[in-house]
C-alpha atoms as a PDB file:
ATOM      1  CA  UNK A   1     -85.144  58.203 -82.410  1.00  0.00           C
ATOM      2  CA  UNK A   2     -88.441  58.812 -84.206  1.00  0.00           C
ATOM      3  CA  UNK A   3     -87.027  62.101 -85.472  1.00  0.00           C
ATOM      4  CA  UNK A   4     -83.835  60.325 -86.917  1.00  0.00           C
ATOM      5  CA  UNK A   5     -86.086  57.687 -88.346  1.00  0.00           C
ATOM      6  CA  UNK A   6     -88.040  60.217 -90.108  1.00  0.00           C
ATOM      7  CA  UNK A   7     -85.346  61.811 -91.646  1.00  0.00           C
ATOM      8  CA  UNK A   8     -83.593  58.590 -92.853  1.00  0.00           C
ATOM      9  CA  UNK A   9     -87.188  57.677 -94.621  1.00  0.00           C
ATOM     10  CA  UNK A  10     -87.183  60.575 -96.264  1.00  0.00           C
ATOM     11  CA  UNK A  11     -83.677  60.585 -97.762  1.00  0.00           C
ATOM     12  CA  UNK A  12     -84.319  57.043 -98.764  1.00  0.00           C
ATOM     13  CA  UNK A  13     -87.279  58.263-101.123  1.00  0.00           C
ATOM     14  CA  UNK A  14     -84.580  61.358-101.739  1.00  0.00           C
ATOM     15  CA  UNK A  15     -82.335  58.909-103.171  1.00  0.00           C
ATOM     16  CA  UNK A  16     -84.671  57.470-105.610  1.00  0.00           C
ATOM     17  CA  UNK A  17     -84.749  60.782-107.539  1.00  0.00           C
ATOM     18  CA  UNK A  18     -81.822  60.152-109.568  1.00  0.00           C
ATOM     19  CA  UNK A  19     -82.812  57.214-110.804  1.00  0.00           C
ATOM     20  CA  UNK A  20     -86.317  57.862-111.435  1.00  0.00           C
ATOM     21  CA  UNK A  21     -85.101  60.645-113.738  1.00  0.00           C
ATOM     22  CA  UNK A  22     -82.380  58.262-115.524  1.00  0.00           C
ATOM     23  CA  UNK A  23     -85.291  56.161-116.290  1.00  0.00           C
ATOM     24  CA  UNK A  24     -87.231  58.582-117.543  1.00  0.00           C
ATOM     25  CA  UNK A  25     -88.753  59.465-121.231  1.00  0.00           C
ATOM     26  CA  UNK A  26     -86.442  61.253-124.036  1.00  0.00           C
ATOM     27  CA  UNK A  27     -86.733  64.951-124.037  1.00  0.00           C
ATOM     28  CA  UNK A  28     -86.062  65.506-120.463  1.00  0.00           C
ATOM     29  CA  UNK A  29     -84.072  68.278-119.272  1.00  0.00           C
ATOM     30  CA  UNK A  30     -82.724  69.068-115.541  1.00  0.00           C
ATOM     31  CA  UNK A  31     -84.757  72.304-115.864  1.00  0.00           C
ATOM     32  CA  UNK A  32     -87.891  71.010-116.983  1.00  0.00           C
ATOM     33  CA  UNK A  33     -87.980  68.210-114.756  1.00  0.00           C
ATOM     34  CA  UNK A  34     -87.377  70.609-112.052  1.00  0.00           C
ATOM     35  CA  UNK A  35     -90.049  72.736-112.361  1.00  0.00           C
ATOM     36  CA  UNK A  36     -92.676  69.921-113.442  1.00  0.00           C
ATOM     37  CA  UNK A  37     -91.641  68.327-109.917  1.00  0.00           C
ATOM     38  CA  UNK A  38     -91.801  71.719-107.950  1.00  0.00           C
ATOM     39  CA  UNK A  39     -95.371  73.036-109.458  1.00  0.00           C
ATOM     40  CA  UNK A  40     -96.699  69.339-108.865  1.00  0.00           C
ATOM     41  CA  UNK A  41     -94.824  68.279-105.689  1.00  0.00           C
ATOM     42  CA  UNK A  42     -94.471  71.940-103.822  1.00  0.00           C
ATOM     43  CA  UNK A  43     -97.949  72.240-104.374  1.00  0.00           C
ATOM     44  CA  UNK A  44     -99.460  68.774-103.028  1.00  0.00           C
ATOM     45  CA  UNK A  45     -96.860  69.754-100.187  1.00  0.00           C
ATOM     46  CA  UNK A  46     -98.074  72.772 -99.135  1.00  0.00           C
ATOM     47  CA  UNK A  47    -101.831  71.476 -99.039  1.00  0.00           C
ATOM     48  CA  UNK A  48    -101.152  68.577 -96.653  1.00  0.00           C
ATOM     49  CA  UNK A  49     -98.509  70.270 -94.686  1.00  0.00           C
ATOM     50  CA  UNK A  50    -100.948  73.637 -93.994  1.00  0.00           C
ATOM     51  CA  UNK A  51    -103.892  71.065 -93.362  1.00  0.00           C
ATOM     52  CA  UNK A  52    -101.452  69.337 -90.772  1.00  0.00           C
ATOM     53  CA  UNK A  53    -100.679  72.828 -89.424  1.00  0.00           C
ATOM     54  CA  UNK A  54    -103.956  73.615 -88.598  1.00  0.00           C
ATOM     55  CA  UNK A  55    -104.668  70.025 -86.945  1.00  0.00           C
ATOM     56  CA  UNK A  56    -101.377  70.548 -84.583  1.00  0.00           C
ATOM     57  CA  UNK A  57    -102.845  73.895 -84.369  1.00  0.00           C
ATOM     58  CA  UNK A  58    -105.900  73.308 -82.365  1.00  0.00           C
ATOM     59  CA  UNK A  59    -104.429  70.435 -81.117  1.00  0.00           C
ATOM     60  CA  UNK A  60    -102.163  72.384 -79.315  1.00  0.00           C
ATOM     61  CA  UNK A  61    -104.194  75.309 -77.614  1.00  0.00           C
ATOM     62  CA  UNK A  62    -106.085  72.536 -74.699  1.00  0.00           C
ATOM     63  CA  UNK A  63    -102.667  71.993 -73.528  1.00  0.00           C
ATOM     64  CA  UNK A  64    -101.695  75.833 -72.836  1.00  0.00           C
ATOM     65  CA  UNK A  65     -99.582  76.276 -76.520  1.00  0.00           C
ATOM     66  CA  UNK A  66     -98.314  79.836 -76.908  1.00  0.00           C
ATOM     67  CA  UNK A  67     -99.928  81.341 -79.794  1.00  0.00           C
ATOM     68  CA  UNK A  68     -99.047  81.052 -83.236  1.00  0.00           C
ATOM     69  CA  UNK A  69     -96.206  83.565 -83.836  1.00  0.00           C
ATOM     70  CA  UNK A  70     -96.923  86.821 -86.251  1.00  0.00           C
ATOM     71  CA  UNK A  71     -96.123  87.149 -89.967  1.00  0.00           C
ATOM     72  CA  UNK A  72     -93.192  89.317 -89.939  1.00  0.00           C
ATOM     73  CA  UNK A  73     -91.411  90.537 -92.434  1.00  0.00           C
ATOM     74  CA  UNK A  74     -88.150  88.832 -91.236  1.00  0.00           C
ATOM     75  CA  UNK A  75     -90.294  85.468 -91.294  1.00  0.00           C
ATOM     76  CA  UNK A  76     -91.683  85.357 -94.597  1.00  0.00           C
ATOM     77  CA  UNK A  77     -88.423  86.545 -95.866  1.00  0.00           C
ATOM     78  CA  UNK A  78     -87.125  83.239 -94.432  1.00  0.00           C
ATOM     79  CA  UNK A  79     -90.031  81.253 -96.049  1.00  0.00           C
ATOM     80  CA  UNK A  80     -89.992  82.210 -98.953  1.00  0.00           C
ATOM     81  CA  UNK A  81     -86.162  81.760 -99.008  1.00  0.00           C
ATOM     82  CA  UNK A  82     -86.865  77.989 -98.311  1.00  0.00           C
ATOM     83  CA  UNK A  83     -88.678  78.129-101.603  1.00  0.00           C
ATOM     84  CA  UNK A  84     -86.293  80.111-103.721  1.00  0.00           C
ATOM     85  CA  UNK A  85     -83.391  77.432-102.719  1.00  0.00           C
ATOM     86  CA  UNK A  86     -85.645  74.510-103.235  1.00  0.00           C
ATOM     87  CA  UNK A  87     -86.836  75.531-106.760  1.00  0.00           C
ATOM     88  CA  UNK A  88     -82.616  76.072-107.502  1.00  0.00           C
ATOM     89  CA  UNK A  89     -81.576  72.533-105.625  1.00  0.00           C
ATOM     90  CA  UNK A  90     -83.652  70.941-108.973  1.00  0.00           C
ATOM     91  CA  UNK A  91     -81.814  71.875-111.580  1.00  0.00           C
ATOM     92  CA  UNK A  92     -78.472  72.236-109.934  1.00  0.00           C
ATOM     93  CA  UNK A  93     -78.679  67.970-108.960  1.00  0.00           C
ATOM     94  CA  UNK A  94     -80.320  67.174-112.180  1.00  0.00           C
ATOM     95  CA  UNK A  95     -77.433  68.640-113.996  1.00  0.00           C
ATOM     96  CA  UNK A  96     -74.875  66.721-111.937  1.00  0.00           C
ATOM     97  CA  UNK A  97     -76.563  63.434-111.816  1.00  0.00           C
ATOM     98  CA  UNK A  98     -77.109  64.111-115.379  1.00  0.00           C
ATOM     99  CA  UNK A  99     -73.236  64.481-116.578  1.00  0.00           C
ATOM    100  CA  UNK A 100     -71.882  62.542-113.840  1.00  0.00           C
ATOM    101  CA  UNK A 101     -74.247  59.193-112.854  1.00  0.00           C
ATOM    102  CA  UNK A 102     -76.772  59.032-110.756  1.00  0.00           C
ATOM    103  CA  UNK A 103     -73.522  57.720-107.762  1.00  0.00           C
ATOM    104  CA  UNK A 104     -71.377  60.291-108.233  1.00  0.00           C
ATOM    105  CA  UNK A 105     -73.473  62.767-108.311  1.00  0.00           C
ATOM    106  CA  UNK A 106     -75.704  61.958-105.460  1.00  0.00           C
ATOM    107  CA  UNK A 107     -73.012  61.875-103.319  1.00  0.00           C
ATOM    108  CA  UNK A 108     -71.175  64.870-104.108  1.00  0.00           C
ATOM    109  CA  UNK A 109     -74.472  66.977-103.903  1.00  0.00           C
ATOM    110  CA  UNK A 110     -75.213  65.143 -99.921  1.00  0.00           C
ATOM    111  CA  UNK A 111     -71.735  64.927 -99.391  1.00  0.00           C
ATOM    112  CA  UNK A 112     -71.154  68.842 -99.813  1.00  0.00           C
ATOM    113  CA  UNK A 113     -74.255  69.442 -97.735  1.00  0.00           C
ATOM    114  CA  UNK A 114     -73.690  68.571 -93.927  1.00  0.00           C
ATOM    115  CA  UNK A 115     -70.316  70.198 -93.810  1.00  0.00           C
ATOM    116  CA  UNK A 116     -71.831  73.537 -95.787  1.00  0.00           C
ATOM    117  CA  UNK A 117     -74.927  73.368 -93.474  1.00  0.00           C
ATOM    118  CA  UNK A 118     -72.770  72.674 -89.749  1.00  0.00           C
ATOM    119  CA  UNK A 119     -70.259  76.018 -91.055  1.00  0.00           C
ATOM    120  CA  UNK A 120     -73.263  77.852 -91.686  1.00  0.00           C
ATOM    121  CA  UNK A 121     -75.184  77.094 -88.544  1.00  0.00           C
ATOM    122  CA  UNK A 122     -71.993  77.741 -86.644  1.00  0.00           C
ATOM    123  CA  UNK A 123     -71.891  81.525 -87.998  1.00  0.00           C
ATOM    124  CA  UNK A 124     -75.245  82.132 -87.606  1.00  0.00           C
ATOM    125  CA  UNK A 125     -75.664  80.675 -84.371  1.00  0.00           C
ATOM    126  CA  UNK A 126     -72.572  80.228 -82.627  1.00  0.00           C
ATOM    127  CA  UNK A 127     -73.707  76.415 -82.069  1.00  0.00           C
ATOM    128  CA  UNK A 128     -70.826  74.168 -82.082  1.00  0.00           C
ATOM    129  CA  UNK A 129     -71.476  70.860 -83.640  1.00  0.00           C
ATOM    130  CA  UNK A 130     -71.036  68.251 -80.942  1.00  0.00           C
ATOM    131  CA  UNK A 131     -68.329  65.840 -80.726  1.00  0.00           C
ATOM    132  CA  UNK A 132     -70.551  63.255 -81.843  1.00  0.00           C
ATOM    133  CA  UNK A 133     -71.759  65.040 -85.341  1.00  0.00           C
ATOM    134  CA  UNK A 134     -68.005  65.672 -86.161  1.00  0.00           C
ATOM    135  CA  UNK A 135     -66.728  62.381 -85.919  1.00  0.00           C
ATOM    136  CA  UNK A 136     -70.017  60.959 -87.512  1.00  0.00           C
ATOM    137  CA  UNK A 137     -69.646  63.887 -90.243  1.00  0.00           C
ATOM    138  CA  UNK A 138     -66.034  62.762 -90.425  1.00  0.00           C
ATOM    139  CA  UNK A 139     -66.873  58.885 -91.212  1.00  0.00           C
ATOM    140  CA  UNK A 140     -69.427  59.799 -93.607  1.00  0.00           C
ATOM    141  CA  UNK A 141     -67.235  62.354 -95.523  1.00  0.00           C
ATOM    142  CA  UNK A 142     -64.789  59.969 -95.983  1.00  0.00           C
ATOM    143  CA  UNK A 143     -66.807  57.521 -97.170  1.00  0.00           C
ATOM    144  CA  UNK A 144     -67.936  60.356 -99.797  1.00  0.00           C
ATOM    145  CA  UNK A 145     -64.489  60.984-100.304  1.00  0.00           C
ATOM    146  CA  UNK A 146     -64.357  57.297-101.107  1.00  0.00           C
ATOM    147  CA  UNK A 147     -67.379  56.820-103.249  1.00  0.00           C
ATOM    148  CA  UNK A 148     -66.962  59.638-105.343  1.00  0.00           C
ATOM    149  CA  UNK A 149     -63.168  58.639-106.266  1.00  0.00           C
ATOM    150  CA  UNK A 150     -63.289  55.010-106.474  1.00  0.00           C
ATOM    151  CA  UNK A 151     -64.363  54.617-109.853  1.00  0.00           C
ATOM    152  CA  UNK A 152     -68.138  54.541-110.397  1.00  0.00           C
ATOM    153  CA  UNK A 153     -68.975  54.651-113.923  1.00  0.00           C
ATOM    154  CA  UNK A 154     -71.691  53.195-116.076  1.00  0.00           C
ATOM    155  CA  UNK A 155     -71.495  51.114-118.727  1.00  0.00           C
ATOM    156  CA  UNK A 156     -72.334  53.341-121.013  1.00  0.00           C
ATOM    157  CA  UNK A 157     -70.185  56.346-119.982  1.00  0.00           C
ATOM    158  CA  UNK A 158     -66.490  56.103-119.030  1.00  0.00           C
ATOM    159  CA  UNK A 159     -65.582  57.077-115.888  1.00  0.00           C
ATOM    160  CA  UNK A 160     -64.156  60.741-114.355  1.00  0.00           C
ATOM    161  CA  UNK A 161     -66.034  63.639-113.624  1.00  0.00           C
ATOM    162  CA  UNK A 162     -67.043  66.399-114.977  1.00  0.00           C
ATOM    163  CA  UNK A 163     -66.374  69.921-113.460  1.00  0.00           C
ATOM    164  CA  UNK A 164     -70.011  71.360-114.782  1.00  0.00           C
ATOM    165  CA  UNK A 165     -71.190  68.876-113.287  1.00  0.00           C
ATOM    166  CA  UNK A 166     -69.165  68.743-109.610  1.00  0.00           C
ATOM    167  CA  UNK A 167     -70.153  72.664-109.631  1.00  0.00           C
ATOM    168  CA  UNK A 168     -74.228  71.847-109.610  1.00  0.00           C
ATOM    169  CA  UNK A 169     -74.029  69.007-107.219  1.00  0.00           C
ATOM    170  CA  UNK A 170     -71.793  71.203-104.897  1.00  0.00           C
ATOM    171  CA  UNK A 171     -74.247  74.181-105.412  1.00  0.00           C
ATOM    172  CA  UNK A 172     -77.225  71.434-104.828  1.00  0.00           C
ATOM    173  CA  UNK A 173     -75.934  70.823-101.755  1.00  0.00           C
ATOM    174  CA  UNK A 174     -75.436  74.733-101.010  1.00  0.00           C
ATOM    175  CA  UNK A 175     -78.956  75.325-101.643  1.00  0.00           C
ATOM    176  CA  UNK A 176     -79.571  72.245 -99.175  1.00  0.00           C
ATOM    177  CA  UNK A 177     -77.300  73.943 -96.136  1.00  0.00           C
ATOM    178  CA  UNK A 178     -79.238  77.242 -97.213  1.00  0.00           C
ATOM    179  CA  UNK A 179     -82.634  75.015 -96.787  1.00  0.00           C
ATOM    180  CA  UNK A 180     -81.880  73.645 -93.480  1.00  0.00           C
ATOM    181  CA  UNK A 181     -80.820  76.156 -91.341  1.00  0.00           C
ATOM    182  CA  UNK A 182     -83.806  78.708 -92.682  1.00  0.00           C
ATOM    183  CA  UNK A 183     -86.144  76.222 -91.277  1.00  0.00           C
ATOM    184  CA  UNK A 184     -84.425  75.443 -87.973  1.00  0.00           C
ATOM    185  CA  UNK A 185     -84.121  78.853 -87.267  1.00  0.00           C
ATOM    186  CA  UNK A 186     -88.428  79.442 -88.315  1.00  0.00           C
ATOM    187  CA  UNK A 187     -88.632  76.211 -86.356  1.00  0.00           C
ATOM    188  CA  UNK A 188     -87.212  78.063 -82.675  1.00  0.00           C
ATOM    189  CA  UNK A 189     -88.629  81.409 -83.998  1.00  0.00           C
ATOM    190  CA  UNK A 190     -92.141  79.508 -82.692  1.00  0.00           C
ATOM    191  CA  UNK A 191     -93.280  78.061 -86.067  1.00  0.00           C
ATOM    192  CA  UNK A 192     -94.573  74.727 -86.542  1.00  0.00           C
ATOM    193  CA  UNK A 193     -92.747  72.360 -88.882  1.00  0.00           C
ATOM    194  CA  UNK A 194     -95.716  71.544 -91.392  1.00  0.00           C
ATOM    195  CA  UNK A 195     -96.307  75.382 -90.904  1.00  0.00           C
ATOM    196  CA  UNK A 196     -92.949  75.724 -92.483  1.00  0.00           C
ATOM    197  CA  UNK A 197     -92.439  72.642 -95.034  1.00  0.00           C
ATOM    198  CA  UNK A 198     -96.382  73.885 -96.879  1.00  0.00           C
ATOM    199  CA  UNK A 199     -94.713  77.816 -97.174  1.00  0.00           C
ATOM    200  CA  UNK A 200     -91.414  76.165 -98.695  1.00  0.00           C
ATOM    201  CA  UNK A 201     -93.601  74.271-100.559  1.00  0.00           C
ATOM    202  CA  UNK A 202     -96.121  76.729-101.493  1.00  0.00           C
ATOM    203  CA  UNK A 203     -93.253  79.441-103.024  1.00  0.00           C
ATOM    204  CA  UNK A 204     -91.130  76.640-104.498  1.00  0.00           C
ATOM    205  CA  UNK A 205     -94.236  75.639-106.864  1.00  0.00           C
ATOM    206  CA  UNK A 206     -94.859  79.306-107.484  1.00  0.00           C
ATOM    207  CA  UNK A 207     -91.399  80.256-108.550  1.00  0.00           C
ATOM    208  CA  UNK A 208     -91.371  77.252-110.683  1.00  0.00           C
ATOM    209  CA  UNK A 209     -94.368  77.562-112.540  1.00  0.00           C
ATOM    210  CA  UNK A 210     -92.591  80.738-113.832  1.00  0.00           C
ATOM    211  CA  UNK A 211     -90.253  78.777-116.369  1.00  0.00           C
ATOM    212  CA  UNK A 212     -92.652  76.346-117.704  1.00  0.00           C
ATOM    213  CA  UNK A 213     -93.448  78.607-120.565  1.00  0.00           C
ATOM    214  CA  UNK A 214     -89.565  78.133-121.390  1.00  0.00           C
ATOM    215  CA  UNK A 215     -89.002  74.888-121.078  1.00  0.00           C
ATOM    216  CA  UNK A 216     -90.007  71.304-123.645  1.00  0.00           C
ATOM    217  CA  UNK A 217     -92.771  69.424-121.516  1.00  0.00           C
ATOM    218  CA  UNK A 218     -93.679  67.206-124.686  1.00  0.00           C
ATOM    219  CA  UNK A 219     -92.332  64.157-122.209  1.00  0.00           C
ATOM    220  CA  UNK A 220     -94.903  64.835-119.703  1.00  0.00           C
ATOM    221  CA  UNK A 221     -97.847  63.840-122.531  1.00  0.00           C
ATOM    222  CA  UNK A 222     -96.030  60.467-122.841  1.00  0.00           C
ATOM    223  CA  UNK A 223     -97.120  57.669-119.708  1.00  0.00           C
ATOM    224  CA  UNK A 224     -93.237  57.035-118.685  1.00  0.00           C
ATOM    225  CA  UNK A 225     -93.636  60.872-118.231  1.00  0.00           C
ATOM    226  CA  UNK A 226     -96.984  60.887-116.465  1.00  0.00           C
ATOM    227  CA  UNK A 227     -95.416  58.171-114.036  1.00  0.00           C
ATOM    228  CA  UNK A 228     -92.412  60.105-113.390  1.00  0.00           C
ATOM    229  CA  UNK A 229     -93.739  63.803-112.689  1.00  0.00           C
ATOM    230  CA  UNK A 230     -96.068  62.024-109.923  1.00  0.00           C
ATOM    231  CA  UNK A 231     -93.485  59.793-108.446  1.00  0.00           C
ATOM    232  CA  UNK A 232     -90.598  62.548-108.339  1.00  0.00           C
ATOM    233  CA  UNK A 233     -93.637  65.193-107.255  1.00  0.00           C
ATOM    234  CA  UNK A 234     -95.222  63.218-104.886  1.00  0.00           C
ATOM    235  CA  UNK A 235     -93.281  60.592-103.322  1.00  0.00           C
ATOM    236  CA  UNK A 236     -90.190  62.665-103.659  1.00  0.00           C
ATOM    237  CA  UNK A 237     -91.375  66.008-102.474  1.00  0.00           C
ATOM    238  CA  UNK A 238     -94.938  65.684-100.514  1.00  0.00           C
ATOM    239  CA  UNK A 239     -94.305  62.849 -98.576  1.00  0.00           C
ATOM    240  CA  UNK A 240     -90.266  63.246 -98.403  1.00  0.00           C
ATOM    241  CA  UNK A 241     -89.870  66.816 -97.193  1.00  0.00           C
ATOM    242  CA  UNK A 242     -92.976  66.787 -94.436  1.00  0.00           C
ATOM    243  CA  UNK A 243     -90.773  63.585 -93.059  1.00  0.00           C
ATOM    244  CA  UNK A 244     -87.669  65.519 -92.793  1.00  0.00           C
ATOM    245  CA  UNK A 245     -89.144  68.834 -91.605  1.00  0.00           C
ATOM    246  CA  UNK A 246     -91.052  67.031 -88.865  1.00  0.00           C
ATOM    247  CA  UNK A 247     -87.654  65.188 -88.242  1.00  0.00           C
ATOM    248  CA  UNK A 248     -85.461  68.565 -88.124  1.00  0.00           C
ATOM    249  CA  UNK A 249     -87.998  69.904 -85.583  1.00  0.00           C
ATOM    250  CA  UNK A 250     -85.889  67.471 -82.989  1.00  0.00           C
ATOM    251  CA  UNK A 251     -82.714  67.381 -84.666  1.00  0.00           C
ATOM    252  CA  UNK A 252     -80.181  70.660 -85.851  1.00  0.00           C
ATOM    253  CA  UNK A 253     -79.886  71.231 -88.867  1.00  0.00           C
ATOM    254  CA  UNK A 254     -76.296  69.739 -88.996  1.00  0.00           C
ATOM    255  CA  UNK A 255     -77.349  66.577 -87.635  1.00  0.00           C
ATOM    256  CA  UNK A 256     -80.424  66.505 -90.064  1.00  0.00           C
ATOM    257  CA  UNK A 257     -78.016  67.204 -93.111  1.00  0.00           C
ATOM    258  CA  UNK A 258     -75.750  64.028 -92.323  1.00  0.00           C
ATOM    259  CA  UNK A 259     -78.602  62.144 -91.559  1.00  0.00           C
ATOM    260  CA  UNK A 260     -79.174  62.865 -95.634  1.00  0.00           C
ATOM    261  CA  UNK A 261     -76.126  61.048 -96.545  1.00  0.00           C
ATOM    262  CA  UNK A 262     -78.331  58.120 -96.594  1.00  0.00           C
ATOM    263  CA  UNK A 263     -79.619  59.688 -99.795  1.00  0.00           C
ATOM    264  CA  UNK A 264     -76.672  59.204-101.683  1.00  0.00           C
ATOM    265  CA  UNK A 265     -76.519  55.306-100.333  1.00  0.00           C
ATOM    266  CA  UNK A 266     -79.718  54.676-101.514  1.00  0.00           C
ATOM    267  CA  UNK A 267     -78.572  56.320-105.128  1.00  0.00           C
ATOM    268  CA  UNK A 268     -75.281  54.463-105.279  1.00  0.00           C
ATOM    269  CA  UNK A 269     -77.343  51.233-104.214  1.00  0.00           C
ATOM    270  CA  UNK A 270     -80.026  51.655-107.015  1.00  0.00           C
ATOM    271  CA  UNK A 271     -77.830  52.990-109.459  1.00  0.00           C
ATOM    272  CA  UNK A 272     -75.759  49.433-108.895  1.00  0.00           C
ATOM    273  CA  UNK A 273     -78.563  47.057-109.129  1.00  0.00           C
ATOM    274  CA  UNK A 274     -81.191  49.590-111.142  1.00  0.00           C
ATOM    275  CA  UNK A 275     -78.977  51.367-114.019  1.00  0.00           C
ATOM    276  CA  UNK A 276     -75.883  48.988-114.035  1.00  0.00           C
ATOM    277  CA  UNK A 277     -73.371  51.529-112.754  1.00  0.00           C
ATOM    278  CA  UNK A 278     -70.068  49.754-111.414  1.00  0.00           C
ATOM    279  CA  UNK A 279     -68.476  50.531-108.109  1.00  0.00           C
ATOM    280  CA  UNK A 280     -64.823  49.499-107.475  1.00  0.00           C
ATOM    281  CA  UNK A 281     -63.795  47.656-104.020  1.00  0.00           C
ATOM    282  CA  UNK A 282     -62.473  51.563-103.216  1.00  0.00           C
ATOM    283  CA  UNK A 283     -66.159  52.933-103.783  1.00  0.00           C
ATOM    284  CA  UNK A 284     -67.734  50.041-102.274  1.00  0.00           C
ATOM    285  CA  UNK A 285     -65.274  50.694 -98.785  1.00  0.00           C
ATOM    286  CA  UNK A 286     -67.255  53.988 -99.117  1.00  0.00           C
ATOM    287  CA  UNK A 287     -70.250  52.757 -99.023  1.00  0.00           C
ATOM    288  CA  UNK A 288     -69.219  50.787 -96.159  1.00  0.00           C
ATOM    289  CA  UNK A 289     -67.899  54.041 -94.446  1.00  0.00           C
ATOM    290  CA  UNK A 290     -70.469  55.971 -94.920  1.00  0.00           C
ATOM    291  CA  UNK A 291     -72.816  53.620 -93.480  1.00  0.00           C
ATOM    292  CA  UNK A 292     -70.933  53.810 -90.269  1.00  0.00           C
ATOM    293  CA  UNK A 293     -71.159  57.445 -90.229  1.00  0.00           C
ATOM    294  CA  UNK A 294     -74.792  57.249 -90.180  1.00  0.00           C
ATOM    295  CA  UNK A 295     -74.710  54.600 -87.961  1.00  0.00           C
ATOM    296  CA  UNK A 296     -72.967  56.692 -85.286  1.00  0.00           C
ATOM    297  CA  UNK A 297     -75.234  59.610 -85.814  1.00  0.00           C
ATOM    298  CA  UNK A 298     -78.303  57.792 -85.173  1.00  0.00           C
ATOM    299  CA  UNK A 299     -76.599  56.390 -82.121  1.00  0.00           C
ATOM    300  CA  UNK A 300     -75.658  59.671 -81.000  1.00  0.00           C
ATOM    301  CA  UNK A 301     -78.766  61.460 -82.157  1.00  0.00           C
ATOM    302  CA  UNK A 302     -81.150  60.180 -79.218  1.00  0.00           C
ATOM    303  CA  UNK A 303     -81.272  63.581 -77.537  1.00  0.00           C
ATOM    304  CA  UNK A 304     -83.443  65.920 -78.896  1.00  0.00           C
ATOM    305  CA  UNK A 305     -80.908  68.820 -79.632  1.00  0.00           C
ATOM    306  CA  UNK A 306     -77.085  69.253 -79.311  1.00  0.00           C
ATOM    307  CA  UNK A 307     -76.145  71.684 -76.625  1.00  0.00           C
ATOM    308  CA  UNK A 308     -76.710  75.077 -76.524  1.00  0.00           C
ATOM    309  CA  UNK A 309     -74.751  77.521 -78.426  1.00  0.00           C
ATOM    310  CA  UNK A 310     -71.824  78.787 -77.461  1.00  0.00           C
ATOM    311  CA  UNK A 311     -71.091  82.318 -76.835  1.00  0.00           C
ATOM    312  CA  UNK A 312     -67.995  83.722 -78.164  1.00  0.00           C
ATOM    313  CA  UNK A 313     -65.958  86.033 -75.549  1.00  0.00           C
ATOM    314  CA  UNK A 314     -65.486  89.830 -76.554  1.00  0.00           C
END
């Protein structure tokens, strides 16, 4: 249960991020906010995750640890892969939070993600889900289903969606999938988890410091701005992502990607109370819904993995 509760905290922080942007200074753009959140937050990250790494390190050789496994090619490959889809999640969500509130598009971008991430660990690894992840996975993509067509709107903005928007919180939660099953798969290749969260980390916040020449950071000089790069940086990335990596190390990555949902409940909750944005009584059901898909998950979830994958005849 610690791993579930792990990964639960850290979605809760995940689902401040929408927000925390919203109430940001003028002059923001998904890009820049991206990469000022990456270069401060991957970088923070990878310190205290490779300082962990070396304490679980030699806290692990008294008790008869195999040895840390090589740098292959095939493993940074899958590192730095973590990065490369962490450094595209930013702008992707930012743009659909951005033209479709903080609600909707939270939960499309966490909605999309557990069913992207269970297909894709199913063709990589012949693991089938277990009964328990589809019918949790089944509750909370209703309640998605739910949220994301019952109306939420802010006052403001009218309501509906727009398809820009939809298409970077589904490829948001894409890059999430992509993100999960990378690290489950460096996670039974031998690799530590804060081993793996600092090199996501570490090549997120050097791909990102790439566009900063391109993009306005005037907002960053203002304090609103100040506040915000450390919050989204810090709380958002540091902390958040050595939670759920820690988390994942007991959990597949399916499981750990509906265990996210509680991201979007956490957005549709502050976006309610924090940015005025209305839910109708078919939203709020979702919200309900959802909650009962996590619910069942966390039930479920007190095993350490789901069986063993199964090998297709011929």
């Amino acid at each position: 249960m610690l791993h579930v509760l792990a990964v639960l905290a850290a979605a809760m922080l995940f689902g401040t991020t929408g927000t925390s942007q919203a109430l940001g200074p003028e002059g923001t753009t998904p890009l820049s906010i991206g990469a000022v959140r990456l270069v401060l937050g991957g970088t923070a990250l990878a310190v205290i995750a490779f300082l962990l790494a070396r304490r679980h390190h030699r806290r692990s050789i008294p008790i008869g640890a195999p040895p840390r496994p090589r740098l292959a090619r095939s493993s940074l490959g899958l590192m730095v892969l973590t990065g490369a889809c962490l450094a595209l999640y930013q702008p992707l969500f930012f743009l659909g939070t951005a033209r479709n509130g903080v609600a909707v598009g939270t939960v499309i971008a966490l909605g999309s993600a557990p069913i992207l991430a269970g297909l894709l660990e199913w063709a990589l690894t012949r693991r089938i889900p277990s009964g328990t992840w589809m019918s949790a996975t089944g509750f909370a993509t209703i309640g998605v289903i739910l949220l994301g067509f019952g109306g939420v709107s802010t006052v403001a903005r009218g309501s509906g969606t727009d398809l820009l928007g939809i298409l970077g919180s589904v490829g948001a939660g894409a890059s999430f999938a992509v993100i999960a099953n990378a690290q489950r798969r460096l996670l039974d290749g031998g690799w530590d988890p804060f081993t793996v969260v600092g090199a996501m980390g570490a090549s997120s916040a050097a791909i990102s410091a790439l566009a900063l020449p391109f993009v306005d950071l005037r907002w960053l000089t203002t304090p609103a701005g100040f506040v915000l790069a450390l919050w989204l940086g810090l709380a958002t990335i540091s902390i958040a992502y050595v939670m759920f990596t820690w988390g994942l190390n007991g959990l597949t990555a399916a499981t750990a990607a509906t265990l996210t949902l509680g991201e979007p409940l956490t957005a549709s909750i502050l976006g309610i109370t924090v940015l005025g944005e209305r839910l109708s009584l078919l939203a709020i059901a979702g919200l309900v819904v959802l909650a009962a898909g996590l619910a069942l998950l966390a039930w479920g979830s007190r095993s350490s993995r789901d069986p063993a994958p199964y090998a297709l005849e011929g």
